[in-house]
N, C-alpha and C. Protein backbone atom coordinates (compact mmCIF):
# COMPACT_ATOMS: atom_id res chain seq x y z
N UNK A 1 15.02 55.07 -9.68
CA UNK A 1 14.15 53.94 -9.85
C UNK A 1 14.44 52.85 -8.83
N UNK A 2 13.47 51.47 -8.56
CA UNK A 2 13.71 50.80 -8.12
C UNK A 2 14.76 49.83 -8.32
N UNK A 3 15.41 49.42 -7.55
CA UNK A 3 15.98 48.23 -8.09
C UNK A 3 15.29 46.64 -7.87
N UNK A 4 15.21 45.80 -8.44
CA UNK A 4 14.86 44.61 -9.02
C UNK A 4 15.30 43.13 -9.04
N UNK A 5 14.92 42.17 -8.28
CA UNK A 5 15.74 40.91 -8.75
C UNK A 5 14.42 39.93 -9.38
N UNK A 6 15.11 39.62 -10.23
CA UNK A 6 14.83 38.26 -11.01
C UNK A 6 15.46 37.23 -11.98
N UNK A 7 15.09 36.57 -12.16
CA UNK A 7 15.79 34.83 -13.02
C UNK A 7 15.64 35.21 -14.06
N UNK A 8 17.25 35.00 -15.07
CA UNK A 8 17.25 34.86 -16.31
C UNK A 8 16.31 33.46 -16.45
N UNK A 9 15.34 34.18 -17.40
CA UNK A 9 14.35 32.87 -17.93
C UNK A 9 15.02 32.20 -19.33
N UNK A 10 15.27 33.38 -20.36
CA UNK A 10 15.55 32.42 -21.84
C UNK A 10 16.98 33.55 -22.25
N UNK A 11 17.76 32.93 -23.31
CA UNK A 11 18.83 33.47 -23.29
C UNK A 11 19.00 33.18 -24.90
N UNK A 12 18.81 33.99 -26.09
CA UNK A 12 19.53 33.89 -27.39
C UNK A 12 20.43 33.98 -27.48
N UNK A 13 21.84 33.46 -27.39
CA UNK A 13 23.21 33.55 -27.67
C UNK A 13 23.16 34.35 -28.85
N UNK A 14 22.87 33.44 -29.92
CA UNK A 14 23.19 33.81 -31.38
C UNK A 14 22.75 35.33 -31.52
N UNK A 15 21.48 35.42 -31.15
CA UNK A 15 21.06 37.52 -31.32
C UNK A 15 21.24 38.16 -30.27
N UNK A 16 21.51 37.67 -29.28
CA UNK A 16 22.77 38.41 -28.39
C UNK A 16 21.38 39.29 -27.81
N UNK A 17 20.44 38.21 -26.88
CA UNK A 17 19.66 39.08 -25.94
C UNK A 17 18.99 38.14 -24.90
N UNK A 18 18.39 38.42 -24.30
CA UNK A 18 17.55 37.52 -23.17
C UNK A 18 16.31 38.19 -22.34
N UNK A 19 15.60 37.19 -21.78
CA UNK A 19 14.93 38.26 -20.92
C UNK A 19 14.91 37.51 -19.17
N UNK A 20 13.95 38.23 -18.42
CA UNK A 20 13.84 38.16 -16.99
C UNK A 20 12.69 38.07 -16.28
N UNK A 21 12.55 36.72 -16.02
CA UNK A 21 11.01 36.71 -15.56
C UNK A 21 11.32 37.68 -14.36
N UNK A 22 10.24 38.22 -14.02
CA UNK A 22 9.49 38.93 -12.64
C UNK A 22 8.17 39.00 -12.86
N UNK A 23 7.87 38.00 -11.63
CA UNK A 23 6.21 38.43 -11.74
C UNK A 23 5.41 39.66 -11.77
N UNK A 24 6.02 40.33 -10.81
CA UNK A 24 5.29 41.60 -10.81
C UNK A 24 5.37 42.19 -12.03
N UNK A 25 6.35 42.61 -12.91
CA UNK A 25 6.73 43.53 -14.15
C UNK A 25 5.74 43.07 -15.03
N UNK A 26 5.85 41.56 -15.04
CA UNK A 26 5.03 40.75 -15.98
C UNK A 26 3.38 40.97 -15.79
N UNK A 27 2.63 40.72 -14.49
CA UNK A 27 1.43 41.16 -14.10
C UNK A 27 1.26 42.62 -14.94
N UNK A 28 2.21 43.63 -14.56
CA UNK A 28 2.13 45.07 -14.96
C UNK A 28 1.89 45.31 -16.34
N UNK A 29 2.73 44.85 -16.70
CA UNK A 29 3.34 45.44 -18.49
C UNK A 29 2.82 43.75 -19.51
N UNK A 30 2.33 42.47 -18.86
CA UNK A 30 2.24 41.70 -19.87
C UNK A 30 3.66 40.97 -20.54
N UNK A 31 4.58 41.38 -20.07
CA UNK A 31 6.25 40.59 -20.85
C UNK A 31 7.32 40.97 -19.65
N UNK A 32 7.69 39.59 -20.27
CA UNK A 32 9.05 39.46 -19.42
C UNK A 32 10.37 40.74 -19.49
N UNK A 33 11.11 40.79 -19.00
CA UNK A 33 12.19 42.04 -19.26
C UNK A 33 13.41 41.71 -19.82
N UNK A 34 13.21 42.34 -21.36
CA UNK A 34 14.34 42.32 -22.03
C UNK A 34 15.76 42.71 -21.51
N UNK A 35 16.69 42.04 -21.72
CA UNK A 35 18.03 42.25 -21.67
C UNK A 35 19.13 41.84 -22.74
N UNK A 36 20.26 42.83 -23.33
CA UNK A 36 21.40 42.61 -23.96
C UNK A 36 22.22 41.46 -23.29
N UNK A 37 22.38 40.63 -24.18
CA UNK A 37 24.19 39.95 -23.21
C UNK A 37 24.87 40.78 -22.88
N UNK A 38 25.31 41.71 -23.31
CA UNK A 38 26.68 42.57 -23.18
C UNK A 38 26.19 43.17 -21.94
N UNK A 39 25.04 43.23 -21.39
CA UNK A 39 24.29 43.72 -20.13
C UNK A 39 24.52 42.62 -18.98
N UNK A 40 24.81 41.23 -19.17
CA UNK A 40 24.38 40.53 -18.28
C UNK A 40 25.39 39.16 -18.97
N UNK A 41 26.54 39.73 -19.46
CA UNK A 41 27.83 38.62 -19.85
C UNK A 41 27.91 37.26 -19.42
N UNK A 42 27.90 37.18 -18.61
CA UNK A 42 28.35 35.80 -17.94
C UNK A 42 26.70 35.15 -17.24
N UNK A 43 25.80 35.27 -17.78
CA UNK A 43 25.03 34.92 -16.82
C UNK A 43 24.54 33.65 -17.71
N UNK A 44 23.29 32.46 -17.20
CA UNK A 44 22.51 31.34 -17.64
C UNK A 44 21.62 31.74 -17.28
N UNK A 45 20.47 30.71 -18.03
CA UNK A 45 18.94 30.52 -17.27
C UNK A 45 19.15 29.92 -16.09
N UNK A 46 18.28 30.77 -15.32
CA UNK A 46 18.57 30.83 -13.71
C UNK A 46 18.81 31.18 -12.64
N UNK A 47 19.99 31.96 -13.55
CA UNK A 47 20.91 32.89 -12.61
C UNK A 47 19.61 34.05 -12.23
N UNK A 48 19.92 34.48 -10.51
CA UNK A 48 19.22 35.95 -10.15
C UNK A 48 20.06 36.57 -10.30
N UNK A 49 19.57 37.56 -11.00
CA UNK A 49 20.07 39.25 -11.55
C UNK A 49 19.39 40.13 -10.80
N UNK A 50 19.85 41.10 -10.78
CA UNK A 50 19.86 42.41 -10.06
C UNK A 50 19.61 43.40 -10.79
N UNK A 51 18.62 44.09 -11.02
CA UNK A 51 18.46 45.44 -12.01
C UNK A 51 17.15 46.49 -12.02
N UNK A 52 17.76 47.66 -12.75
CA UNK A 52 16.69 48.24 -12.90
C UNK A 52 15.65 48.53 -14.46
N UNK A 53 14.76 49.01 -14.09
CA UNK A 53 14.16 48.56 -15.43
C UNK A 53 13.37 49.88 -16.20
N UNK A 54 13.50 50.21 -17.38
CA UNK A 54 12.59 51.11 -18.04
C UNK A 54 12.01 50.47 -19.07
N UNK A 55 11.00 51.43 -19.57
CA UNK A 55 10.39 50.71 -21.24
C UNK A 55 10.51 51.59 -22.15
N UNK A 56 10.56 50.46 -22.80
CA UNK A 56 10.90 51.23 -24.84
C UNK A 56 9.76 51.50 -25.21
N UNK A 57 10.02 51.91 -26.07
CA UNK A 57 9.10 53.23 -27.01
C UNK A 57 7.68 52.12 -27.16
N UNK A 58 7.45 51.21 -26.98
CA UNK A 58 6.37 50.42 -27.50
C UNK A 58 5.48 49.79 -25.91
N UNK A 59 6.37 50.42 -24.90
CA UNK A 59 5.88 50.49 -23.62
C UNK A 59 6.17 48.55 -22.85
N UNK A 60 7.51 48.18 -23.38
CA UNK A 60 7.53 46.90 -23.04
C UNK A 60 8.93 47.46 -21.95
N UNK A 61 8.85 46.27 -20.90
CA UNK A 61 10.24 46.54 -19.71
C UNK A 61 11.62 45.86 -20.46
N UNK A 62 12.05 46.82 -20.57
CA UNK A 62 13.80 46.22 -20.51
C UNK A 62 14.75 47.02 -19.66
N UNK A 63 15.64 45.89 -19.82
CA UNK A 63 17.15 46.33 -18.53
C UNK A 63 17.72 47.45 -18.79
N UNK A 64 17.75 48.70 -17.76
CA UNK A 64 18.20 50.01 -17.68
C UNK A 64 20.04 49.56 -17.20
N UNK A 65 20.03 49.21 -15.94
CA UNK A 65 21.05 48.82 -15.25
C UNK A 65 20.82 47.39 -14.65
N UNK A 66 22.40 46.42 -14.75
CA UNK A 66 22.32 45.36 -14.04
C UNK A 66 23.40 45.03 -13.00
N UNK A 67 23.28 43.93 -12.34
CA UNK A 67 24.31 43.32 -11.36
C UNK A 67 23.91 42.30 -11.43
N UNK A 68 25.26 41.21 -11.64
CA UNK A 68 24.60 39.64 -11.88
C UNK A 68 24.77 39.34 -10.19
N UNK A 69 24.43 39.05 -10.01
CA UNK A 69 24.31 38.32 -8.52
C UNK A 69 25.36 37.28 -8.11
N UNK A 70 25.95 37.06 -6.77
CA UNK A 70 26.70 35.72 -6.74
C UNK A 70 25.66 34.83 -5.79
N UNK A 71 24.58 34.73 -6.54
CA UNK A 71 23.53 33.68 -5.55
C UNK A 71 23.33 32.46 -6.74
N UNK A 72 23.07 31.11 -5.90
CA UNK A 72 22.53 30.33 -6.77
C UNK A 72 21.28 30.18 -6.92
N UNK A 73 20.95 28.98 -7.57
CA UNK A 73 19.30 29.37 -8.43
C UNK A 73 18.28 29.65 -7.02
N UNK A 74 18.48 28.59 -6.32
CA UNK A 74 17.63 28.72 -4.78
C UNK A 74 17.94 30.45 -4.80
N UNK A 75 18.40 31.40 -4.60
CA UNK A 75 18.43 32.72 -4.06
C UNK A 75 19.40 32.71 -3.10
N UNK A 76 19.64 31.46 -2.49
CA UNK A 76 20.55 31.32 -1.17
C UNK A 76 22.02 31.21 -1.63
N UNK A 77 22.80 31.43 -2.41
CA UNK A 77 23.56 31.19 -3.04
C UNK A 77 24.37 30.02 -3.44
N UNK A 78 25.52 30.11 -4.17
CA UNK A 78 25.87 28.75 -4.98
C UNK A 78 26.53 27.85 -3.94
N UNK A 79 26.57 27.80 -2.41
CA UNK A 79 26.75 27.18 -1.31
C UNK A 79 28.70 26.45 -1.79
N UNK A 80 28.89 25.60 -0.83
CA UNK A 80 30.17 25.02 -0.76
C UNK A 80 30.21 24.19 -1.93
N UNK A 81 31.66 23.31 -2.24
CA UNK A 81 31.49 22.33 -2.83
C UNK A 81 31.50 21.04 -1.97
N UNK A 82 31.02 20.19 -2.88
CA UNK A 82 30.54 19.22 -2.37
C UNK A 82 30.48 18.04 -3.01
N UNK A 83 30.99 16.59 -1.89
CA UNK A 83 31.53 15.59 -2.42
C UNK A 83 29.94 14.49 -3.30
N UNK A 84 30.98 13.41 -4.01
CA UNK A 84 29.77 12.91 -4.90
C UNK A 84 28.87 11.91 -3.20
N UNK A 85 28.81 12.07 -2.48
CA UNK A 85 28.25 11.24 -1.12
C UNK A 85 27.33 12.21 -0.61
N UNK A 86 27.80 13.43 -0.61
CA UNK A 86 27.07 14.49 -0.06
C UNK A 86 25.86 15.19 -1.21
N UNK A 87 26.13 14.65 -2.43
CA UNK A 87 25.11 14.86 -3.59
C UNK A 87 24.29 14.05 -3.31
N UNK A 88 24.53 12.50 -2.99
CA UNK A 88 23.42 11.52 -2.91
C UNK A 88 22.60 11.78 -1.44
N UNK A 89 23.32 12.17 -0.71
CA UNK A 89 22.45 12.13 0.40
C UNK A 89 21.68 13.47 1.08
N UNK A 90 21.77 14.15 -0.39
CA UNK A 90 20.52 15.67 0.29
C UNK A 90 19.50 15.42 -0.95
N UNK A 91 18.60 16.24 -0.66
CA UNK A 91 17.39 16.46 -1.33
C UNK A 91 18.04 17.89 -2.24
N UNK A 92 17.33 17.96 -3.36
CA UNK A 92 18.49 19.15 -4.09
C UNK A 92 16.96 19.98 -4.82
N UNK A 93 16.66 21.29 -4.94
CA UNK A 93 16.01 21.86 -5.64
C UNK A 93 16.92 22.34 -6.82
N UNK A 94 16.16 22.93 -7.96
CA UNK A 94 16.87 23.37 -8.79
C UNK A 94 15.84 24.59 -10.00
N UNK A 95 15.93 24.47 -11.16
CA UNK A 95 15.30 25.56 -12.06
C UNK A 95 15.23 24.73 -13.28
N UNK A 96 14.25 24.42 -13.42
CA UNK A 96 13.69 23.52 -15.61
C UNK A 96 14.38 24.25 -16.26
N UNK A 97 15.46 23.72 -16.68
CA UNK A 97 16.25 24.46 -17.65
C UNK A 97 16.03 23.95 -18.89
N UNK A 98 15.37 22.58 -19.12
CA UNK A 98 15.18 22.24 -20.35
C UNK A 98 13.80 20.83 -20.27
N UNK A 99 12.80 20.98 -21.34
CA UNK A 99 11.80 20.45 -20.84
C UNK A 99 11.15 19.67 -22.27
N UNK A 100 11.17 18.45 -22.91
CA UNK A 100 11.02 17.90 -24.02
C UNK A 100 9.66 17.30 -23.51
N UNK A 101 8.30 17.82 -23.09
CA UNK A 101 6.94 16.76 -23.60
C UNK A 101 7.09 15.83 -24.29
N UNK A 102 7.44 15.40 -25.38
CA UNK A 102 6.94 14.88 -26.36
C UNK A 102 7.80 13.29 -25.48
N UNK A 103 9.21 13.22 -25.33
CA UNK A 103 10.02 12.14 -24.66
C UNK A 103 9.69 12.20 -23.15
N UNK A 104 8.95 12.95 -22.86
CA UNK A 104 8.58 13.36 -21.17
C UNK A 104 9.96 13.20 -20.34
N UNK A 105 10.56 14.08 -20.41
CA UNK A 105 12.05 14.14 -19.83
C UNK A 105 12.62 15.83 -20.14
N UNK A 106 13.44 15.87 -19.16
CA UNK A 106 14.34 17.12 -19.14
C UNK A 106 15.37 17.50 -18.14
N UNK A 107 16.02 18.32 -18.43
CA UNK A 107 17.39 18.61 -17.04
C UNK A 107 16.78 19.53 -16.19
N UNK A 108 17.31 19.81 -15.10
CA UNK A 108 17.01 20.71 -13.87
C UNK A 108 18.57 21.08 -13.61
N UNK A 109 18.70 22.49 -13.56
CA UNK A 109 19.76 23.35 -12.74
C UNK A 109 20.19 23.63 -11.69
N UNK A 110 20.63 23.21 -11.27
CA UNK A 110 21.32 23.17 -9.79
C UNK A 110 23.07 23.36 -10.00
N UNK A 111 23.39 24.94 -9.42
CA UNK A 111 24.48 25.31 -9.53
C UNK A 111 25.76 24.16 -8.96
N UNK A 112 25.18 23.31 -7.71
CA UNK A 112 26.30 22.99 -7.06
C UNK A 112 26.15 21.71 -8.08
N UNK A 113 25.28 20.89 -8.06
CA UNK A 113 25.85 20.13 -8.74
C UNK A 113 26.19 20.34 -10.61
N UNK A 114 25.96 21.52 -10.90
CA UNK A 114 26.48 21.58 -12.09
C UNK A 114 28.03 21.59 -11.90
N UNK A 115 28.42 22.15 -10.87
CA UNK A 115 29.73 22.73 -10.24
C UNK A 115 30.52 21.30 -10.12
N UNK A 116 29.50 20.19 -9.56
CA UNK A 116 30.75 18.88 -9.37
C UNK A 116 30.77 17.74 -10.29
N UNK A 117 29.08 18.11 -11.23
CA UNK A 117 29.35 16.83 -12.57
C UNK A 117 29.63 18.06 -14.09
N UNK A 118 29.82 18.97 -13.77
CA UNK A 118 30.07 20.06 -15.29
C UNK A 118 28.66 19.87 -16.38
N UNK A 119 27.69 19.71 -15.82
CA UNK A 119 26.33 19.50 -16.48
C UNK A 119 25.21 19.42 -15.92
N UNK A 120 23.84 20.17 -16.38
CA UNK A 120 22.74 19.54 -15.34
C UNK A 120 22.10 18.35 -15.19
């Protein structure tokens, strides 16, 4: 089979599963691609994963095989560290990791600076 990258989109701790946006799979099959934690241990929303994919008996994609990736959310990976001067003075992309309408506010993911304030 092919192999595959895409972003952990949502992650249930508690029932111990998640899935993986990819557009294409999604265009194909209609749903995102299921995955076990125990498949993808250490990973967040965000992280690019590496995998391949089959479907269950009900014809939906889930994770055959994975590899968590050492890239950050950009794809370009989780880059150097970096001082609180060098945070203020770049432009930073990141991934909606959390999104409240109702207070119109939310965090954005960005590995490096999760890396130098321990939060998004």
């Amino acid at each position: 089979g092919k192999e595959h990258k895409g972003r952990v989109k949502e992650l249930n701790l508690s029932r111990g599963y998640g899935f993986i946006l990819h557009a294409e799979i999604h265009e194909l099959c209609g749903h995102d691609v299921f995955f076990l934690k125990s498949q993808l241990p250490d990973c967040q929303v965000g992280d690019v994963v590496s995998f391949f994919v089959e479907l269950d008996s009900a014809h939906r994609p889930r994770v055959k095989d994975t590899t968590q990736l050492d890239v950050g959310l950009d794809g370009n990976g989780a880059g150097p560290e970096m001082s609180l001067e060098e945070c203020l003075d770049e432009v930073h992309e990141g991934i909606i990791a959390d999104y409240d309408p109702q207070r119109g506010r939310g965090f954005v993911r960005n590995r490096r600076i999760h890396n130098l304030f321990g939060k998004d």
